[in-house]
PDB file of N, CA and C in Angstrom:
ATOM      1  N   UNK A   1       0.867  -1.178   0.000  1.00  0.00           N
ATOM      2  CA  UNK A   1       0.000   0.000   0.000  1.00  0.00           C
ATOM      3  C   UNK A   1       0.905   1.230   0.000  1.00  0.00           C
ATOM      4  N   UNK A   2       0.300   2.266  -0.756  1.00  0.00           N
ATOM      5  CA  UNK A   2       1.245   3.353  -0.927  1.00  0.00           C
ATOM      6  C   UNK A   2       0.574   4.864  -0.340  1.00  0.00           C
ATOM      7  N   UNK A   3       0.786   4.656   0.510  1.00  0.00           N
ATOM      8  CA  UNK A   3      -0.238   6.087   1.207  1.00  0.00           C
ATOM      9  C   UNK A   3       1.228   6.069   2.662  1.00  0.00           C
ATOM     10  N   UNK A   4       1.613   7.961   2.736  1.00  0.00           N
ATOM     11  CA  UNK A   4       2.126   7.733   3.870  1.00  0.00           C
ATOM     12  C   UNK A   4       0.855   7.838   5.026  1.00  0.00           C
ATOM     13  N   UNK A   5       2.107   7.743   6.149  1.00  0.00           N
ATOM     14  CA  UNK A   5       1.198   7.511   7.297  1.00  0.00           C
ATOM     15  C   UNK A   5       0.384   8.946   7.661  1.00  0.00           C
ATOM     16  N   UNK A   6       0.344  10.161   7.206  1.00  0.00           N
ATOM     17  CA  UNK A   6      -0.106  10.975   7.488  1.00  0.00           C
ATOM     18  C   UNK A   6      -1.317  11.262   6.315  1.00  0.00           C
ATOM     19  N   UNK A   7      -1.418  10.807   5.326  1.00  0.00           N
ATOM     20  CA  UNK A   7      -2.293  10.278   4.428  1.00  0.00           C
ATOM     21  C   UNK A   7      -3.614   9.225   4.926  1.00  0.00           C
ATOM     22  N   UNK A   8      -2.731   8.678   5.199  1.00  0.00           N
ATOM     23  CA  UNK A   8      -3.710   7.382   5.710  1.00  0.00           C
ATOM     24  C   UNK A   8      -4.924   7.646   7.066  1.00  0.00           C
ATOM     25  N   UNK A   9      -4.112   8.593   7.574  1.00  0.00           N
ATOM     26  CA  UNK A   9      -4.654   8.895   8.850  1.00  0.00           C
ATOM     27  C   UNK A   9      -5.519   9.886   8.778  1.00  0.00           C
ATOM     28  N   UNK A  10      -5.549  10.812   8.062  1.00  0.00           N
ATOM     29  CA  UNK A  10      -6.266  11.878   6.861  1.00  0.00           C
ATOM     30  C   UNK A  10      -7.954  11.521   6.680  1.00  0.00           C
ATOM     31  N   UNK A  11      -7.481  10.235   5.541  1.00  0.00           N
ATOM     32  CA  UNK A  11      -8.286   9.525   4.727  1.00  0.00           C
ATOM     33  C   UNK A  11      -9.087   8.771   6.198  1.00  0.00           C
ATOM     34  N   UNK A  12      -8.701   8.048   7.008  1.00  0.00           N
ATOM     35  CA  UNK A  12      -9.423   7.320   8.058  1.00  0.00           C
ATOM     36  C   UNK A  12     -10.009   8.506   8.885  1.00  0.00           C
ATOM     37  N   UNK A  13      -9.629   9.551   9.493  1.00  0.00           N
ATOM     38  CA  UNK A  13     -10.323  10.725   9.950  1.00  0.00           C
ATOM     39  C   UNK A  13     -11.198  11.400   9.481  1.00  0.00           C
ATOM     40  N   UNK A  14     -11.255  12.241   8.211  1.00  0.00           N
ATOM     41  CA  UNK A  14     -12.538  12.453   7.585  1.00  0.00           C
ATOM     42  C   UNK A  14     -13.166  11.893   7.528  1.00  0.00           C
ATOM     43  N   UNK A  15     -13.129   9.952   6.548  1.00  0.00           N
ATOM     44  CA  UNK A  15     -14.136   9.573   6.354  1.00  0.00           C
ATOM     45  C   UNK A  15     -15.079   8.859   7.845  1.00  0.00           C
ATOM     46  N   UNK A  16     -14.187   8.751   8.458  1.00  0.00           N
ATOM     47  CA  UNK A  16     -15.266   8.520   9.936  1.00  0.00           C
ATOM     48  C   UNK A  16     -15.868   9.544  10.612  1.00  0.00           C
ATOM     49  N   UNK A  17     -15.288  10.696  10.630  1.00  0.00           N
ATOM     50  CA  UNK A  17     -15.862  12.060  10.646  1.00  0.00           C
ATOM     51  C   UNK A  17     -17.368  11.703   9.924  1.00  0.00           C
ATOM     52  N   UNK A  18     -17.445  11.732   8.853  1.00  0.00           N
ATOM     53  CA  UNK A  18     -18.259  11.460   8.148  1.00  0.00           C
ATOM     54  C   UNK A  18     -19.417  10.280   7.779  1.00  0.00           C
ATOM     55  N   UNK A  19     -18.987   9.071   8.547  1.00  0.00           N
ATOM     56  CA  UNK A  19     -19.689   8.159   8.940  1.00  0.00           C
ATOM     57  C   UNK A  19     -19.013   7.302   9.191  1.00  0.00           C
ATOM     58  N   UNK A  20     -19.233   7.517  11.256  1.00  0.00           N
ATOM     59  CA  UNK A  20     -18.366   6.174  11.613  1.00  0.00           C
ATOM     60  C   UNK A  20     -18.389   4.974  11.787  1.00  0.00           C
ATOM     61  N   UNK A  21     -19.211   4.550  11.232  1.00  0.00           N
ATOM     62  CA  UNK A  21     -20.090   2.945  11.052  1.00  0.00           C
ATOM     63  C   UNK A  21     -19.400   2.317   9.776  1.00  0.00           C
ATOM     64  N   UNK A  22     -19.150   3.418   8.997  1.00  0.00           N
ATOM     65  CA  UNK A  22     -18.630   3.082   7.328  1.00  0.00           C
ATOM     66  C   UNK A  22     -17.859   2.006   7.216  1.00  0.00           C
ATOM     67  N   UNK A  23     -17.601   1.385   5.952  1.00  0.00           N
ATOM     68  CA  UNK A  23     -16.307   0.644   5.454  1.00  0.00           C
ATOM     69  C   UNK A  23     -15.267   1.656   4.430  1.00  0.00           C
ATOM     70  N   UNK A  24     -14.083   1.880   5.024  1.00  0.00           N
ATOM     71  CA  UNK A  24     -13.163   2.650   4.180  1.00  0.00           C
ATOM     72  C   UNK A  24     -12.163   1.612   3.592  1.00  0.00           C
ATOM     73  N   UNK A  25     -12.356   1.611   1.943  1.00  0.00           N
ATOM     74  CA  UNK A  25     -11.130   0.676   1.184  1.00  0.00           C
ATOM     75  C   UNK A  25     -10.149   1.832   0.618  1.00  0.00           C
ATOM     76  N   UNK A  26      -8.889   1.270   0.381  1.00  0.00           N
ATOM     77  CA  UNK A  26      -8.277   1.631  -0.500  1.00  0.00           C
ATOM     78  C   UNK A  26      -8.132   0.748  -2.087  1.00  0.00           C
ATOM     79  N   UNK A  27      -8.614   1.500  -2.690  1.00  0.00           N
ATOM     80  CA  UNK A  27      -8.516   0.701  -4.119  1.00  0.00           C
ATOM     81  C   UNK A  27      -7.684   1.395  -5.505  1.00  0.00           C
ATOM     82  N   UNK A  28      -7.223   0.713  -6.071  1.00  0.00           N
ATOM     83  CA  UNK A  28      -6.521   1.144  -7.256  1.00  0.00           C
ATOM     84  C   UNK A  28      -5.171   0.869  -7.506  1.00  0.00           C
ATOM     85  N   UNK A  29      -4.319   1.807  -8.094  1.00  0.00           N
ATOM     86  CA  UNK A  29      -3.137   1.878  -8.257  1.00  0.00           C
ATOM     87  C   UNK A  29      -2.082   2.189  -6.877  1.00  0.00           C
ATOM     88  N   UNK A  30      -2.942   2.632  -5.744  1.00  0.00           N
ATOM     89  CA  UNK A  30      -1.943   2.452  -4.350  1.00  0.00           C
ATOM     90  C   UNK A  30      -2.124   1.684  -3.784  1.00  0.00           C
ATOM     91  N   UNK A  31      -2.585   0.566  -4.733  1.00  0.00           N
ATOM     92  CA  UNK A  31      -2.666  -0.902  -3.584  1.00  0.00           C
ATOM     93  C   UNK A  31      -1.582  -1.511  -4.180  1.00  0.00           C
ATOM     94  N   UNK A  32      -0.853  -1.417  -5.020  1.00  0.00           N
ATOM     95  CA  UNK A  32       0.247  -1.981  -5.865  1.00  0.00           C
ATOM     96  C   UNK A  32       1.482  -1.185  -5.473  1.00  0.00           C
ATOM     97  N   UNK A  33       2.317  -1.822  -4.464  1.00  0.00           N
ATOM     98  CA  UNK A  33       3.567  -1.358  -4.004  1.00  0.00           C
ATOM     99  C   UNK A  33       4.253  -1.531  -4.943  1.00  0.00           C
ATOM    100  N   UNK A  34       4.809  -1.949  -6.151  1.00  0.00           N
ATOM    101  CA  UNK A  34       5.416  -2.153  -7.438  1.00  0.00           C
ATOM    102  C   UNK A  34       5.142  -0.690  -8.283  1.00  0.00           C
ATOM    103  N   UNK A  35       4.010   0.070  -8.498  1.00  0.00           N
ATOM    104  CA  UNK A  35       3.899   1.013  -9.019  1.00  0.00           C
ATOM    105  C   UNK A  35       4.293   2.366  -8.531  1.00  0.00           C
ATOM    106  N   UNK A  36       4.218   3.397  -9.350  1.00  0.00           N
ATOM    107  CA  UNK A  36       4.543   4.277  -9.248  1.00  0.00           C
ATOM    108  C   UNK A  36       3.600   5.311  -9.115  1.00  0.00           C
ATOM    109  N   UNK A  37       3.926   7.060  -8.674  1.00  0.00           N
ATOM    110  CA  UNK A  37       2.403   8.075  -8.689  1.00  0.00           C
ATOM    111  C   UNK A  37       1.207   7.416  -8.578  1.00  0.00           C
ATOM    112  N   UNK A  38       0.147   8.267  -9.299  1.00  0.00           N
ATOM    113  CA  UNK A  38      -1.232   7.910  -9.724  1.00  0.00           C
ATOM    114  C   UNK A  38      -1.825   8.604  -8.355  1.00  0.00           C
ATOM    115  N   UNK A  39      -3.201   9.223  -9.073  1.00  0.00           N
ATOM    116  CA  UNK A  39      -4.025   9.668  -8.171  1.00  0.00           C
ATOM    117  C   UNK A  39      -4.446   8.512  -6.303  1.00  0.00           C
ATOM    118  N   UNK A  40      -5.333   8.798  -5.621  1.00  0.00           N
ATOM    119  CA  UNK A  40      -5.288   7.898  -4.373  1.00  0.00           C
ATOM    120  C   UNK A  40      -7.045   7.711  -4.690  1.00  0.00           C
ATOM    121  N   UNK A  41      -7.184   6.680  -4.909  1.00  0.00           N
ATOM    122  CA  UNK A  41      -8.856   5.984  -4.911  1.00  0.00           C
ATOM    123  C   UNK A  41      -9.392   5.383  -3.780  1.00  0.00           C
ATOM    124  N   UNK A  42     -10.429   6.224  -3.232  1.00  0.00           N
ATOM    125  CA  UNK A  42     -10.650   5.678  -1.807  1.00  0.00           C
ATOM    126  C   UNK A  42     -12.575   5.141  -2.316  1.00  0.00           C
ATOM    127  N   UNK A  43     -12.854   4.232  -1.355  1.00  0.00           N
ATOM    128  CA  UNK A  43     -14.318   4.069  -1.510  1.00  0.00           C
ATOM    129  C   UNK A  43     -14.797   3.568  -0.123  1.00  0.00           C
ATOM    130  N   UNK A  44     -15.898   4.459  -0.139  1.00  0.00           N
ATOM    131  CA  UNK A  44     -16.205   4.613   1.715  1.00  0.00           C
ATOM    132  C   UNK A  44     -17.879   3.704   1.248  1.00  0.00           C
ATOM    133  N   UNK A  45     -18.096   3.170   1.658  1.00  0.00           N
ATOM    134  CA  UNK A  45     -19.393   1.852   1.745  1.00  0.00           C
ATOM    135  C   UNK A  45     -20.070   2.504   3.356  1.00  0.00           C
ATOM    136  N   UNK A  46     -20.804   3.350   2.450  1.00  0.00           N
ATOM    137  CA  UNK A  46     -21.444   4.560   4.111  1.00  0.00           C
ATOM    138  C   UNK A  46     -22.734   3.289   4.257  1.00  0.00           C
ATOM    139  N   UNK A  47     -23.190   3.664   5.935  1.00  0.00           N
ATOM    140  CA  UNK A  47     -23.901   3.177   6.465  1.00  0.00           C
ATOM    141  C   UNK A  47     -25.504   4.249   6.826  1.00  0.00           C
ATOM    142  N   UNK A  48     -25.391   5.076   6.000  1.00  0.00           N
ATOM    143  CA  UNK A  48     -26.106   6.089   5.653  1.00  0.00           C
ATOM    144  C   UNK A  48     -26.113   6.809   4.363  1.00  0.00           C
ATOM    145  N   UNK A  49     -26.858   7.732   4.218  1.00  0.00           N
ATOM    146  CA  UNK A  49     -27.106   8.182   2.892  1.00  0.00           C
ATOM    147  C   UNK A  49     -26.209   9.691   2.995  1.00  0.00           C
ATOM    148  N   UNK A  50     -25.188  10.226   1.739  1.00  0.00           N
ATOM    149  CA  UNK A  50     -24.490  11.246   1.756  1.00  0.00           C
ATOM    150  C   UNK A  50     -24.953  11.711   0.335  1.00  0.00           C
ATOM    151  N   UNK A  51     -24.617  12.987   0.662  1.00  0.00           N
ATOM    152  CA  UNK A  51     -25.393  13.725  -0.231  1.00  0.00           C
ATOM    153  C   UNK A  51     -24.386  14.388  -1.222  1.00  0.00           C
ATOM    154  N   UNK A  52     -24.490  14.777  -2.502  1.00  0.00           N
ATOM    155  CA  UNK A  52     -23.746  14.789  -3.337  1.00  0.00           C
ATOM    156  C   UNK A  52     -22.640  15.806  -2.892  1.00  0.00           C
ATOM    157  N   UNK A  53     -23.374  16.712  -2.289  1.00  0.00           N
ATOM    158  CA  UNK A  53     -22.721  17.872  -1.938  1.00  0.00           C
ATOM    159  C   UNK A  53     -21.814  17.870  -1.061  1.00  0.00           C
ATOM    160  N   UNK A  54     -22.087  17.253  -0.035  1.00  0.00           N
ATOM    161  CA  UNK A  54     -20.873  16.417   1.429  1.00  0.00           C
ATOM    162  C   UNK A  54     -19.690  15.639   0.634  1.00  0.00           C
ATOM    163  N   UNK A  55     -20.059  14.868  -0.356  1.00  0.00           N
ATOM    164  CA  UNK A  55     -19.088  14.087  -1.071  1.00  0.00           C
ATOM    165  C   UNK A  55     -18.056  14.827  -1.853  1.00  0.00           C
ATOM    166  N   UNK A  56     -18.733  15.601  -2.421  1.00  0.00           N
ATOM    167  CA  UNK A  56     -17.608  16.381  -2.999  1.00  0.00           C
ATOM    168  C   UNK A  56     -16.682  17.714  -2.180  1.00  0.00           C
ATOM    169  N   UNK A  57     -17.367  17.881  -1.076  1.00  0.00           N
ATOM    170  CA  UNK A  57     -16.542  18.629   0.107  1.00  0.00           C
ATOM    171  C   UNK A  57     -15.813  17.986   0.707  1.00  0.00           C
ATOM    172  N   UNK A  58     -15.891  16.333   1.015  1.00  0.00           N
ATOM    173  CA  UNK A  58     -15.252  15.922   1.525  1.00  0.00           C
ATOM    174  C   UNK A  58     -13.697  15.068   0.764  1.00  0.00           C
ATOM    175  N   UNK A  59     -14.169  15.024  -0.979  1.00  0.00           N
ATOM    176  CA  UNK A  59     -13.608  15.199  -1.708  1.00  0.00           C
ATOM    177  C   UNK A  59     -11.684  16.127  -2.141  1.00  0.00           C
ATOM    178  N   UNK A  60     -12.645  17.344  -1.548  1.00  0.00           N
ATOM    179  CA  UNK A  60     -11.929  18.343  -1.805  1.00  0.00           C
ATOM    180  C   UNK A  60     -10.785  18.196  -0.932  1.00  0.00           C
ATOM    181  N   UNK A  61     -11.555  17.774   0.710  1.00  0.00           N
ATOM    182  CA  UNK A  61     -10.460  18.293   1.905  1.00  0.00           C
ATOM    183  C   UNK A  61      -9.792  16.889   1.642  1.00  0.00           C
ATOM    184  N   UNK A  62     -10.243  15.762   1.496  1.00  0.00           N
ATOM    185  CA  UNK A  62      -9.261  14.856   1.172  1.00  0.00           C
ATOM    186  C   UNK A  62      -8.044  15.137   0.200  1.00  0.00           C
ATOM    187  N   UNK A  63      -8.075  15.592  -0.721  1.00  0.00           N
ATOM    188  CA  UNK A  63      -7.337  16.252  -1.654  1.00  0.00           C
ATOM    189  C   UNK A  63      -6.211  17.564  -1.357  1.00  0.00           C
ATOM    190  N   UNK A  64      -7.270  17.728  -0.510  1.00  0.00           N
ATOM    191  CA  UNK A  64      -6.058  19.107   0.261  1.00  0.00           C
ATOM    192  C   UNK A  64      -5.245  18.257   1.275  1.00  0.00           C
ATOM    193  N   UNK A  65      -5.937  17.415   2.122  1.00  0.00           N
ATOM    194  CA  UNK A  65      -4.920  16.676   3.520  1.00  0.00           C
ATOM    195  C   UNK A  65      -3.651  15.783   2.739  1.00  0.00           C
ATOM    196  N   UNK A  66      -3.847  15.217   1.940  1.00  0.00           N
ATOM    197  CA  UNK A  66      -3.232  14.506   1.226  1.00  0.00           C
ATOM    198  C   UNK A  66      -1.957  15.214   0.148  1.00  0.00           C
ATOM    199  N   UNK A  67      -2.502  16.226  -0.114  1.00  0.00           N
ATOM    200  CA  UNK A  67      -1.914  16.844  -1.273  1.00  0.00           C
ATOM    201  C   UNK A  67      -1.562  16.190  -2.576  1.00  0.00           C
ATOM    202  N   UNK A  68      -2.627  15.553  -2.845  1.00  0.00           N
ATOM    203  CA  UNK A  68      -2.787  14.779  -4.013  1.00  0.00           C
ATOM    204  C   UNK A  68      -3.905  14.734  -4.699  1.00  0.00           C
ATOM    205  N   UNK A  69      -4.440  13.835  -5.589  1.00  0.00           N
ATOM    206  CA  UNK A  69      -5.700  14.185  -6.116  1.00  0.00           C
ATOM    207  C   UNK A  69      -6.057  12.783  -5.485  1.00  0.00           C
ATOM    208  N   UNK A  70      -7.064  13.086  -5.018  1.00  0.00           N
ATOM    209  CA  UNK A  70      -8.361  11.948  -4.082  1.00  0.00           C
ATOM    210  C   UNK A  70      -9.440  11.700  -5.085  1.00  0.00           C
ATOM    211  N   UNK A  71      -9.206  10.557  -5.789  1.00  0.00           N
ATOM    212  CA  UNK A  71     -11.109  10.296  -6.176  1.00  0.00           C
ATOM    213  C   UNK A  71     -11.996   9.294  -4.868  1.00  0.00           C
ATOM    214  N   UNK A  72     -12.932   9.659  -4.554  1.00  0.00           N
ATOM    215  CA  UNK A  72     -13.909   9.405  -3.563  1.00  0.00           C
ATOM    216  C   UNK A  72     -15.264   8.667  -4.136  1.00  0.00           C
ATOM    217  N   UNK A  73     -14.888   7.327  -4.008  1.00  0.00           N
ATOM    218  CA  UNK A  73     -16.436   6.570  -4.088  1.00  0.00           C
ATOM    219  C   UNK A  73     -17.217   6.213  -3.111  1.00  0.00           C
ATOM    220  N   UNK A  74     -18.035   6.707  -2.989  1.00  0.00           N
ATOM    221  CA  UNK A  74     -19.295   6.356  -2.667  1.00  0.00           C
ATOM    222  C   UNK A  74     -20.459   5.492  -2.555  1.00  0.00           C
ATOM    223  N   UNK A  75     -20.669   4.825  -1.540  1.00  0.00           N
ATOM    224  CA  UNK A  75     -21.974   4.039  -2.198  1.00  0.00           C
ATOM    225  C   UNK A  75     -23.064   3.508  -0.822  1.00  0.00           C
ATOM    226  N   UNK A  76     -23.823   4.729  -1.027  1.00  0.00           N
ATOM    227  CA  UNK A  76     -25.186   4.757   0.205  1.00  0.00           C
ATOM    228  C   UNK A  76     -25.941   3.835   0.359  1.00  0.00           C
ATOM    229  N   UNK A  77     -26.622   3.237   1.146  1.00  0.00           N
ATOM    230  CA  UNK A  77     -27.553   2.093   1.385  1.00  0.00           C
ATOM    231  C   UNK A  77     -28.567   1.510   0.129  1.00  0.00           C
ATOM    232  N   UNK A  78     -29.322   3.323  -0.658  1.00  0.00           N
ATOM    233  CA  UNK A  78     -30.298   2.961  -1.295  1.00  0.00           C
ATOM    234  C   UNK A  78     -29.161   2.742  -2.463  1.00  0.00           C
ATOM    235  N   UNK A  79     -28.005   3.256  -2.588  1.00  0.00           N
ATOM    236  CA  UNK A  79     -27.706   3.045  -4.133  1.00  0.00           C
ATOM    237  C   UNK A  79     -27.474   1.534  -4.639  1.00  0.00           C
ATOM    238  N   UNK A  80     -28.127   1.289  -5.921  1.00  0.00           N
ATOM    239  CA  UNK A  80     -27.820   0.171  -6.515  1.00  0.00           C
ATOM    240  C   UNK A  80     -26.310  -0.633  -6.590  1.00  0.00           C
ATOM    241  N   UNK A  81     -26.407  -1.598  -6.219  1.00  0.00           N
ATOM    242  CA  UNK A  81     -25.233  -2.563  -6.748  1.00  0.00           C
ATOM    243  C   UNK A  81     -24.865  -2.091  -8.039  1.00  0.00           C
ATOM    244  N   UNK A  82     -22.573  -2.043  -8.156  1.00  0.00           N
ATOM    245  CA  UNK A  82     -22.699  -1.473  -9.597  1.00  0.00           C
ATOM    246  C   UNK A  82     -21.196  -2.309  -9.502  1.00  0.00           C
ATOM    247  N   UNK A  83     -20.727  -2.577 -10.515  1.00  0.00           N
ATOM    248  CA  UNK A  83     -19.769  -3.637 -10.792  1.00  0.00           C
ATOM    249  C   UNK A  83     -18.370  -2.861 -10.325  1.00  0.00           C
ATOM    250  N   UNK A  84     -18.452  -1.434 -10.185  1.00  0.00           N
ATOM    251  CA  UNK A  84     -16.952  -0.726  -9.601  1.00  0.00           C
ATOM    252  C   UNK A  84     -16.826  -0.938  -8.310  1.00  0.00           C
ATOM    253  N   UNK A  85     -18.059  -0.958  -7.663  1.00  0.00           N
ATOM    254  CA  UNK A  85     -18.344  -1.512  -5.967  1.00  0.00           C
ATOM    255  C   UNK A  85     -17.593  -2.700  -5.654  1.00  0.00           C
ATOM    256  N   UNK A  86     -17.870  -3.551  -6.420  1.00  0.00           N
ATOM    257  CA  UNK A  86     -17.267  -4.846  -6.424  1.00  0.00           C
ATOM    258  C   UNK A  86     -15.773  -5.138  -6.303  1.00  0.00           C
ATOM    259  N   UNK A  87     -15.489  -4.107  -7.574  1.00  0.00           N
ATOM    260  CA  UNK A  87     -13.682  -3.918  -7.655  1.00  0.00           C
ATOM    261  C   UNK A  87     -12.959  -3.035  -6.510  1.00  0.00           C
ATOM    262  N   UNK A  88     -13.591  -2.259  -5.955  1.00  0.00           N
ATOM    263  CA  UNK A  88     -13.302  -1.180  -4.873  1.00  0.00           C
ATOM    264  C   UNK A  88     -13.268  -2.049  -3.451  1.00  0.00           C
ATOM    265  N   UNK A  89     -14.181  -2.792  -3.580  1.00  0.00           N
ATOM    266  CA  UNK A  89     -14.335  -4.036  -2.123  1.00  0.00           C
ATOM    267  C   UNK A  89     -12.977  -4.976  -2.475  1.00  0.00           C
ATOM    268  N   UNK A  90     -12.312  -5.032  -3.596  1.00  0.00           N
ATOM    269  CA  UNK A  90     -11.404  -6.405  -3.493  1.00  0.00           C
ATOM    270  C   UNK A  90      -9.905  -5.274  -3.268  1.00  0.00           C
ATOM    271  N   UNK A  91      -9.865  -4.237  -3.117  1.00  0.00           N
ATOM    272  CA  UNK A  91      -8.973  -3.057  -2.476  1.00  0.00           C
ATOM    273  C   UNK A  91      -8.537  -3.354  -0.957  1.00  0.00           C
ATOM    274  N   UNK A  92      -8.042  -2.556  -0.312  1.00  0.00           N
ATOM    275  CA  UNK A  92      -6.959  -2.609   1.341  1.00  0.00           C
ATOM    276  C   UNK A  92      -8.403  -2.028   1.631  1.00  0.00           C
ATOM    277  N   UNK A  93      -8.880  -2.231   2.973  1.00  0.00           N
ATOM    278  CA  UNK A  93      -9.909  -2.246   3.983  1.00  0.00           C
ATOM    279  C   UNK A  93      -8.876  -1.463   4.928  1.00  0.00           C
ATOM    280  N   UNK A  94      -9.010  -0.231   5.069  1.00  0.00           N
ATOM    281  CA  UNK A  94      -8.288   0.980   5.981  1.00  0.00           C
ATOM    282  C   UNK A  94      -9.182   1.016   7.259  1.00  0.00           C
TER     283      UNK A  94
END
């Protein structure tokens, strides 16, 4: 996993800030210690419903704590099963 420790701790603070019941993965290209850069793909499996607008604020400050670019998935109780969910669940469980 490629996140420093002040990253990591970032990413686990907001998103429990934000719902602490949640599941926070890390998925993507910083799950591959072999690679190099690349944005940080997080996907938070909320235990409540977030609203577009929270997501992308929380988006942002992830992006600022990190100083990197954060993409932030999402996926609320009512939202449908979707095949990126799937790939985001087989990611590091933070």
């Amino acid at each position: 996993m490629r996140l420093r420790p002040a990253e990591l701790e970032a990413i686990r603070a907001n998103l429990a800030a934000m719902d602490p019941h949640g599941a926070i993965y890390l998925f993507g290209s910083r799950v591959d210690d072999a690679r190099r850069g690349g944005d940080i793909d997080v996907f938070l499996e909320a235990t409540r419903s977030i609203d577009l607008k929270s997501a992308l604020a929380m988006e942002y400050r992830l992006t600022c704590a990190c100083d990197t670019k954060v993409d932030l998935l999402i996926k609320s109780p009512q939202d449908p099963e979707k095949a990126i969910f799937d790939i985001a669940r087989q990611g590091i469980k933070l």
